[in-house]
PDB file of N, CA and C in Angstrom:
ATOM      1  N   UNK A   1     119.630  60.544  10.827  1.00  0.00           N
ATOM      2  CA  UNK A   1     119.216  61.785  11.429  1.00  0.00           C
ATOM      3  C   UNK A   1     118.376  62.639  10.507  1.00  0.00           C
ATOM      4  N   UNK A   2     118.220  61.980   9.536  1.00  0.00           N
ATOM      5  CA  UNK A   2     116.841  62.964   8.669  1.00  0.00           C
ATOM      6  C   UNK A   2     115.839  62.496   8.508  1.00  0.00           C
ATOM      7  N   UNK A   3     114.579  63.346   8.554  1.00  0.00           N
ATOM      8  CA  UNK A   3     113.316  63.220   8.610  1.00  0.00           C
ATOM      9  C   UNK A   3     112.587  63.558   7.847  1.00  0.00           C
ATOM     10  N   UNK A   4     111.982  62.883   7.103  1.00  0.00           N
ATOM     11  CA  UNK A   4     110.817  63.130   6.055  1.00  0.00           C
ATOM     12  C   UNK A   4     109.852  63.679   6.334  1.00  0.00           C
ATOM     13  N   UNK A   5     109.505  65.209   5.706  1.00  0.00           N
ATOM     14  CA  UNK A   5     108.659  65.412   6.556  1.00  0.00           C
ATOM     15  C   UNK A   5     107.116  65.371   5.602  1.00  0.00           C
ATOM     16  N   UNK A   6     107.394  65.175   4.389  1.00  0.00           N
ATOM     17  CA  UNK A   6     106.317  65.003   3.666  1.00  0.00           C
ATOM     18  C   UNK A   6     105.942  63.612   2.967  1.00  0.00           C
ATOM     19  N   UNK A   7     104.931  62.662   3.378  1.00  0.00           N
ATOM     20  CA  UNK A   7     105.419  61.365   3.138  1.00  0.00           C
ATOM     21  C   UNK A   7     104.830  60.984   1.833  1.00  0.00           C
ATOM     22  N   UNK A   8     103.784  62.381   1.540  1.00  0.00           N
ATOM     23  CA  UNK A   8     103.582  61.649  -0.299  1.00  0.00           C
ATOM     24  C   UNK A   8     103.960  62.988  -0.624  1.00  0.00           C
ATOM     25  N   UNK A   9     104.141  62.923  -2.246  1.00  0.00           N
ATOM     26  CA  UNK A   9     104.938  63.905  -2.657  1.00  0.00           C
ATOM     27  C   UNK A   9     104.866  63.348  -4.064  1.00  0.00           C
ATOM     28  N   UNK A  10     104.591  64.921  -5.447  1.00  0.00           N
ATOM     29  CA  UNK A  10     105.113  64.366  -6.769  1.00  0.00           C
ATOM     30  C   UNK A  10     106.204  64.100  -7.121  1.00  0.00           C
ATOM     31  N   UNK A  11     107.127  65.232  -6.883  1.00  0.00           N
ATOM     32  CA  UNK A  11     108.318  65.332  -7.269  1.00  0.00           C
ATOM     33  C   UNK A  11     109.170  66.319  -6.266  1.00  0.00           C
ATOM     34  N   UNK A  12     108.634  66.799  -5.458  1.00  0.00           N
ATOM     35  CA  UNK A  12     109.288  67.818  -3.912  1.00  0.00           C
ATOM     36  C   UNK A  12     108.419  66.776  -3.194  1.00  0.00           C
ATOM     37  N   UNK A  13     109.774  66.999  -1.896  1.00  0.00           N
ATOM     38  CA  UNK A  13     109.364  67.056  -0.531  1.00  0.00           C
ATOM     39  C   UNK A  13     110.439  67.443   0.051  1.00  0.00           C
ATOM     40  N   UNK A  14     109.970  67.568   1.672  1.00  0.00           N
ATOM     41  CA  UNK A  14     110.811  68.190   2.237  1.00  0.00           C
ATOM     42  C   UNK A  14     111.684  67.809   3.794  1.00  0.00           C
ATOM     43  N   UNK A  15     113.131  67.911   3.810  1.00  0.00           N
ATOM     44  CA  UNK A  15     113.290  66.738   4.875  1.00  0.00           C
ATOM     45  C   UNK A  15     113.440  67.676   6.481  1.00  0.00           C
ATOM     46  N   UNK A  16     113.783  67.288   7.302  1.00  0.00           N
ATOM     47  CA  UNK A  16     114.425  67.741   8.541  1.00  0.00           C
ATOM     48  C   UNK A  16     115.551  67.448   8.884  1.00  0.00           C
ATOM     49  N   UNK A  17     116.673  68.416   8.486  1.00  0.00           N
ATOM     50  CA  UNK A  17     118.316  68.049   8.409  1.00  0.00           C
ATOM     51  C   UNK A  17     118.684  68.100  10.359  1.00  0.00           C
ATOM     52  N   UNK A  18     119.383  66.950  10.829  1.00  0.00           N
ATOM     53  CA  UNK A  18     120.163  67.739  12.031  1.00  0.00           C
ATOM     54  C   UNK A  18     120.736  68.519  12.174  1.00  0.00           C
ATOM     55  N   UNK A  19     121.483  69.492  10.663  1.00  0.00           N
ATOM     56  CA  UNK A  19     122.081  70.826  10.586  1.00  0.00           C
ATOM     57  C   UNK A  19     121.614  72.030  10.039  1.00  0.00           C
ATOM     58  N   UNK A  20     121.471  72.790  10.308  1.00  0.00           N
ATOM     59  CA  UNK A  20     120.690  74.119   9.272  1.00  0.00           C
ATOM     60  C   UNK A  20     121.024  73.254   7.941  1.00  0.00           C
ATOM     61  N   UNK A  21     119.792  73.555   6.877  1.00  0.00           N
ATOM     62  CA  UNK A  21     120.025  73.211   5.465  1.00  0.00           C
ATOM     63  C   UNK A  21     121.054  74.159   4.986  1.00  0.00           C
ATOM     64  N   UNK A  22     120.570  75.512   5.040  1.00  0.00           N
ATOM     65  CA  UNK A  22     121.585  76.388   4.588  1.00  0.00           C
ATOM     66  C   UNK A  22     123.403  75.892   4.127  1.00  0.00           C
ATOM     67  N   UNK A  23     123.551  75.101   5.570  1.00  0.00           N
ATOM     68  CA  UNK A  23     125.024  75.144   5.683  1.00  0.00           C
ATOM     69  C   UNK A  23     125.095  73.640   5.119  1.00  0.00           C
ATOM     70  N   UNK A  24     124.025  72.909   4.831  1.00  0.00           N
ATOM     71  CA  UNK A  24     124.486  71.589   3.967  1.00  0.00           C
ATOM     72  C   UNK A  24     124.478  71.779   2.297  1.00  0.00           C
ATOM     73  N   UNK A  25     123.705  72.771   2.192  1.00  0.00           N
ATOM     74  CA  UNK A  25     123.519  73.322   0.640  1.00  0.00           C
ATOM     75  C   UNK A  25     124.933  73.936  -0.094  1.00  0.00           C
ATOM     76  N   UNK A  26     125.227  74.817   1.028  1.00  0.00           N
ATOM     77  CA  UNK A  26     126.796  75.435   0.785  1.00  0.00           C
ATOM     78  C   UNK A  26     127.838  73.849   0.371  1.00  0.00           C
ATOM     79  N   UNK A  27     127.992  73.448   1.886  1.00  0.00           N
ATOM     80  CA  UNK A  27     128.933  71.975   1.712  1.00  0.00           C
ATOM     81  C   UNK A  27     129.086  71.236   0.521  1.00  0.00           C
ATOM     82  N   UNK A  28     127.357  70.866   0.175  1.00  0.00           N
ATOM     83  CA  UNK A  28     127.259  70.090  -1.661  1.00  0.00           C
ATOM     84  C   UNK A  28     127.663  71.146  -2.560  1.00  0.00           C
ATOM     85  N   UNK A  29     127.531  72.179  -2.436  1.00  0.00           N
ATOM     86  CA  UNK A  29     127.521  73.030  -4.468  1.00  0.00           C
ATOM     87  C   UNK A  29     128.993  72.638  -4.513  1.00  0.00           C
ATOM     88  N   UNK A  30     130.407  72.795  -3.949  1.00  0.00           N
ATOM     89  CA  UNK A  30     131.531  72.358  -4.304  1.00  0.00           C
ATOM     90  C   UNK A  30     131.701  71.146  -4.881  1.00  0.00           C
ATOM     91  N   UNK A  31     130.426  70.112  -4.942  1.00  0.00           N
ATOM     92  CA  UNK A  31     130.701  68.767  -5.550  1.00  0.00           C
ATOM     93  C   UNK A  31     129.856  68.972  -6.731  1.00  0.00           C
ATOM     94  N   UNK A  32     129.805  69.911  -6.869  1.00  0.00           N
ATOM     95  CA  UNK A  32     128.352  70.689  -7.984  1.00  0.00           C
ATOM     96  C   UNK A  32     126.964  69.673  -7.788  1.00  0.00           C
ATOM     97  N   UNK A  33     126.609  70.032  -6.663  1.00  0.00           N
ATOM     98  CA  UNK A  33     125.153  69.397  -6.015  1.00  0.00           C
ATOM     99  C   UNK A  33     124.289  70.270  -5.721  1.00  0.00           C
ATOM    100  N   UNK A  34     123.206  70.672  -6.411  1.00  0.00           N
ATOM    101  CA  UNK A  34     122.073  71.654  -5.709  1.00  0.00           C
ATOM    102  C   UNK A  34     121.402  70.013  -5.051  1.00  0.00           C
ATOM    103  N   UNK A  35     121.210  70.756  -3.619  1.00  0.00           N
ATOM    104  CA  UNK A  35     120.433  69.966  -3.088  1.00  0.00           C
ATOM    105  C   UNK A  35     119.177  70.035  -2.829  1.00  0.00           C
ATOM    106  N   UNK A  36     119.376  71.675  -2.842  1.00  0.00           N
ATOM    107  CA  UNK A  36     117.511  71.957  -2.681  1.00  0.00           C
ATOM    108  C   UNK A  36     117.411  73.174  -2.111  1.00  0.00           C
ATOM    109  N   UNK A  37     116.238  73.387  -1.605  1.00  0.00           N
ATOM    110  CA  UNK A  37     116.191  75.090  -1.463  1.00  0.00           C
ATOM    111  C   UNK A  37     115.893  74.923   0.349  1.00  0.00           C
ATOM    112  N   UNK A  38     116.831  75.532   1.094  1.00  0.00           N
ATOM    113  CA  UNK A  38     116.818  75.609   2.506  1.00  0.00           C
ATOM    114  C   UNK A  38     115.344  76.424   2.986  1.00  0.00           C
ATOM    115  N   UNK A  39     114.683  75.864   3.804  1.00  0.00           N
ATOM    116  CA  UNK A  39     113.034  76.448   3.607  1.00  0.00           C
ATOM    117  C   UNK A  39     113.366  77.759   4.740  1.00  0.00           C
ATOM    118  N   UNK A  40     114.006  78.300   5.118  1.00  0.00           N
ATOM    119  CA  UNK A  40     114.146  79.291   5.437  1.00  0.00           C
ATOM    120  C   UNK A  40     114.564  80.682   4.598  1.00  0.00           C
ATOM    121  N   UNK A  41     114.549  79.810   3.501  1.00  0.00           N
ATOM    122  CA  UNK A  41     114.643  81.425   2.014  1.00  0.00           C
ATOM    123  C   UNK A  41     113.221  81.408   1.362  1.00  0.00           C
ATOM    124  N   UNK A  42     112.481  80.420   1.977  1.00  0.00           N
ATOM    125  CA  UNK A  42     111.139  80.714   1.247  1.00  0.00           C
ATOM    126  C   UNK A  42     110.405  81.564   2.707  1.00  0.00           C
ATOM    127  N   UNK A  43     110.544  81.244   3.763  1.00  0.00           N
ATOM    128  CA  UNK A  43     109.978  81.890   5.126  1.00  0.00           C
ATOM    129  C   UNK A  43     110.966  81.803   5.886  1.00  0.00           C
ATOM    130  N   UNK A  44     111.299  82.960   6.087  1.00  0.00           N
ATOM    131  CA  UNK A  44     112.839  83.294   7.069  1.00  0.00           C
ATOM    132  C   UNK A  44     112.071  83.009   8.334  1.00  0.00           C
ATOM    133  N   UNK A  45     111.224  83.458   8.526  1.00  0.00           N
ATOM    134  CA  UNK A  45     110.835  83.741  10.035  1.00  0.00           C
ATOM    135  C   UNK A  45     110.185  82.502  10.677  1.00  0.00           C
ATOM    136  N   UNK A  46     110.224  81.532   9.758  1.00  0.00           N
ATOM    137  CA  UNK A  46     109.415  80.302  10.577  1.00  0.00           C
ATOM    138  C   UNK A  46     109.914  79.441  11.146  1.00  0.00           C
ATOM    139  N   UNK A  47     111.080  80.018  11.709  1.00  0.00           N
ATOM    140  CA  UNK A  47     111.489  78.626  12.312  1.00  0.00           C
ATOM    141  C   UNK A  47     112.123  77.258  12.013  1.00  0.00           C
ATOM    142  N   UNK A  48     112.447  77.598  10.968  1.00  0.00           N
ATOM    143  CA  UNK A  48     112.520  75.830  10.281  1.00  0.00           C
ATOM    144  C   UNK A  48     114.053  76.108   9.382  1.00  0.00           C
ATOM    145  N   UNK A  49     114.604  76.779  10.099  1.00  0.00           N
ATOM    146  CA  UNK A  49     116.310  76.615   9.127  1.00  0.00           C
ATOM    147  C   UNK A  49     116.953  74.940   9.087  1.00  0.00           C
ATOM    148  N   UNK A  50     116.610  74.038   9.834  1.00  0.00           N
ATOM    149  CA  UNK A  50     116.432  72.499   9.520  1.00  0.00           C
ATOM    150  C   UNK A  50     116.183  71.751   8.456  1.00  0.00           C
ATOM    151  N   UNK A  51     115.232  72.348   7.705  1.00  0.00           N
ATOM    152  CA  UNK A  51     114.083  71.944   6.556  1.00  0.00           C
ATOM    153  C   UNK A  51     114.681  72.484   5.086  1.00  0.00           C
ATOM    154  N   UNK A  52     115.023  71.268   4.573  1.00  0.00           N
ATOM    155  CA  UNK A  52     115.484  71.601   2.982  1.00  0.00           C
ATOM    156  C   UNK A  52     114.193  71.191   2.454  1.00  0.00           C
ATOM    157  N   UNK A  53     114.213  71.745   0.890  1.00  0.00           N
ATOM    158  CA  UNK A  53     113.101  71.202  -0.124  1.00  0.00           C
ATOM    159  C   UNK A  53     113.811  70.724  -0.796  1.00  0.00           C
ATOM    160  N   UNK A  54     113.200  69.529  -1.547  1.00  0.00           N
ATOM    161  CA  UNK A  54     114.159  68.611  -2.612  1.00  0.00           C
ATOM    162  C   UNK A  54     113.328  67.983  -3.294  1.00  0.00           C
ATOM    163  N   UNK A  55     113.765  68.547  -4.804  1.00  0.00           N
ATOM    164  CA  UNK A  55     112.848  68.278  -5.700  1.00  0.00           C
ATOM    165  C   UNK A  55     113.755  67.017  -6.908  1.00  0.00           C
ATOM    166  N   UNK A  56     113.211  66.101  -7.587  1.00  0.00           N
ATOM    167  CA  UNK A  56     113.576  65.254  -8.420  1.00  0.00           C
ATOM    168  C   UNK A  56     112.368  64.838  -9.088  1.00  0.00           C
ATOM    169  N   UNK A  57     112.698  64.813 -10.804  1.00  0.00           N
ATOM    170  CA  UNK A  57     111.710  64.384 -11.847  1.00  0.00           C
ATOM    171  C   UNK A  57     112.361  63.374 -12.885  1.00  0.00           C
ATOM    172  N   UNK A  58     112.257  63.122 -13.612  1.00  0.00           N
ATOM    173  CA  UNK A  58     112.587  62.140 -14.482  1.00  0.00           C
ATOM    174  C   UNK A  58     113.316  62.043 -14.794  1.00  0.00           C
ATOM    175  N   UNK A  59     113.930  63.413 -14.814  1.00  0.00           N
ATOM    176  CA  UNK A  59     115.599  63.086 -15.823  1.00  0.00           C
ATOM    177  C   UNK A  59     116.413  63.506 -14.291  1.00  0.00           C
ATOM    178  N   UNK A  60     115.891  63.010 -13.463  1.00  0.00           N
ATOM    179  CA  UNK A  60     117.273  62.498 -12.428  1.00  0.00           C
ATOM    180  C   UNK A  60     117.350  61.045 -12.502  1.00  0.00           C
ATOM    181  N   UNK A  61     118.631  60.793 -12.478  1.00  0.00           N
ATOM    182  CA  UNK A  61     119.106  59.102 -12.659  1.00  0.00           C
ATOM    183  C   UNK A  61     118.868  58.833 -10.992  1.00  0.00           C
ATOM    184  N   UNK A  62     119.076  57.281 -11.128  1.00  0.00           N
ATOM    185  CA  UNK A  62     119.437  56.993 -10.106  1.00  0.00           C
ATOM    186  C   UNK A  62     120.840  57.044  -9.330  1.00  0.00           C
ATOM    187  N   UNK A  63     121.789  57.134 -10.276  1.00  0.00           N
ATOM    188  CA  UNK A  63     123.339  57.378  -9.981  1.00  0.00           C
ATOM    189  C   UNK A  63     122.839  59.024  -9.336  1.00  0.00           C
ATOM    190  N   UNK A  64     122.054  59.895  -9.797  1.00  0.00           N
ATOM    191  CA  UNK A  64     122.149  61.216  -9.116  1.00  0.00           C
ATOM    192  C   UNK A  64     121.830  61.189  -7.422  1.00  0.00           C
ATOM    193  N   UNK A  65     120.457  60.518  -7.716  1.00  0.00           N
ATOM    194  CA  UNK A  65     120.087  60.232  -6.162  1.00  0.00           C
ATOM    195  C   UNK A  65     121.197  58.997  -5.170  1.00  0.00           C
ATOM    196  N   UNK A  66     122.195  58.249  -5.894  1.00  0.00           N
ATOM    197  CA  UNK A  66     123.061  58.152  -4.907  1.00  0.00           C
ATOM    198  C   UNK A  66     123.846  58.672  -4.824  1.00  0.00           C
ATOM    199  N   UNK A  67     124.417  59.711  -5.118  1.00  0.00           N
ATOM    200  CA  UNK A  67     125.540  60.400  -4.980  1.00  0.00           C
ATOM    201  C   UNK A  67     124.930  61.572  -3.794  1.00  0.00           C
ATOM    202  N   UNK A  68     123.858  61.888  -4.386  1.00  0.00           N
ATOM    203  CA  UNK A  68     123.448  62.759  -3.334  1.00  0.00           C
ATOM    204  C   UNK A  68     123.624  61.950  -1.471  1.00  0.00           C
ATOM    205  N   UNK A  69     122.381  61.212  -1.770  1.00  0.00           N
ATOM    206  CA  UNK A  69     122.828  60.215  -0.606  1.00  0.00           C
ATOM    207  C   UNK A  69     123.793  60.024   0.453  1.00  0.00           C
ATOM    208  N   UNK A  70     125.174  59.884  -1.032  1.00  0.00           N
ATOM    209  CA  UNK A  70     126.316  59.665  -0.444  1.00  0.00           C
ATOM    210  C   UNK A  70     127.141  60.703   0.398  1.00  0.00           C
ATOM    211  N   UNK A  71     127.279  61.833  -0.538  1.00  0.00           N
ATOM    212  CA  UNK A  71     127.203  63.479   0.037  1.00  0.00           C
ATOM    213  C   UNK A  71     126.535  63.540   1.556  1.00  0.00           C
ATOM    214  N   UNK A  72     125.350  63.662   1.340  1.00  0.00           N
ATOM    215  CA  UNK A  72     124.403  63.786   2.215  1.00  0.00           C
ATOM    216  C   UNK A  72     125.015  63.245   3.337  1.00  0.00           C
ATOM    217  N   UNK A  73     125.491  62.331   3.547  1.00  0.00           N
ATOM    218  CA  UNK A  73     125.940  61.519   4.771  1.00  0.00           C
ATOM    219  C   UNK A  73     127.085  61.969   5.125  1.00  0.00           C
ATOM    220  N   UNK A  74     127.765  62.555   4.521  1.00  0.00           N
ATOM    221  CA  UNK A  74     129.260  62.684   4.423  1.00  0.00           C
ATOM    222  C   UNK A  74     129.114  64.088   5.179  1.00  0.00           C
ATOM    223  N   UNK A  75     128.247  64.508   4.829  1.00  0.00           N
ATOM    224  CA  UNK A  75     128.215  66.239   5.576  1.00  0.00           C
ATOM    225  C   UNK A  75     127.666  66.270   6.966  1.00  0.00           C
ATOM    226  N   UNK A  76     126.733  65.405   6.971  1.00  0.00           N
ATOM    227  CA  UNK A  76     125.951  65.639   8.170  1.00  0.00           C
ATOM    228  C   UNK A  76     126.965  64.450   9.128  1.00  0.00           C
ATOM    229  N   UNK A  77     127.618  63.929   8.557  1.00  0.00           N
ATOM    230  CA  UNK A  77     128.132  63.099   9.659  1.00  0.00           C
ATOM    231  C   UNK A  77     129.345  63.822  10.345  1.00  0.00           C
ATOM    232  N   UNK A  78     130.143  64.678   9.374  1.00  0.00           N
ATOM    233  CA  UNK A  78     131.678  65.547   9.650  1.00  0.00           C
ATOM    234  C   UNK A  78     131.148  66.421  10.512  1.00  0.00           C
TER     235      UNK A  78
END
């Protein structure tokens, strides 16, 4: 149920959650996970409380990006 919405990208892009990001951002920080910035704190008014930004550079492992993953699924699926 998530959608990429930017298909090249350096190190951000940005997805389309089936749940407000907001409330998946909250869910991860208890596993101490920033997941990204809910694009409705960069433009409240646009419409897009769906849309996280998610950024990763070099010194994210790959163990980071599966855990996220794993999270990730775990929230949007409950």
């Amino acid at each position: 149920g998530v959608e990429i919405l930017t298909p090249r990208f350096f190190n951000e892009f940005a997805v389309r959650l089936p749940k407000p990001a907001a409330e998946v951002v909250e869910a991860l920080a208890p596993h101490r996970v920033l997941a990204g910035v809910p694009y409705s704190r960069l433009n409240p008014g646009a419409g897009m409380d769906d849309v996280l930004l998610v950024a990763a550079t070099e010194t994210t492992l790959d163990h980071d990006i599966k855990f996220l993953a794993m999270l990730l699924g775990k929230v949007l699926s409950g």
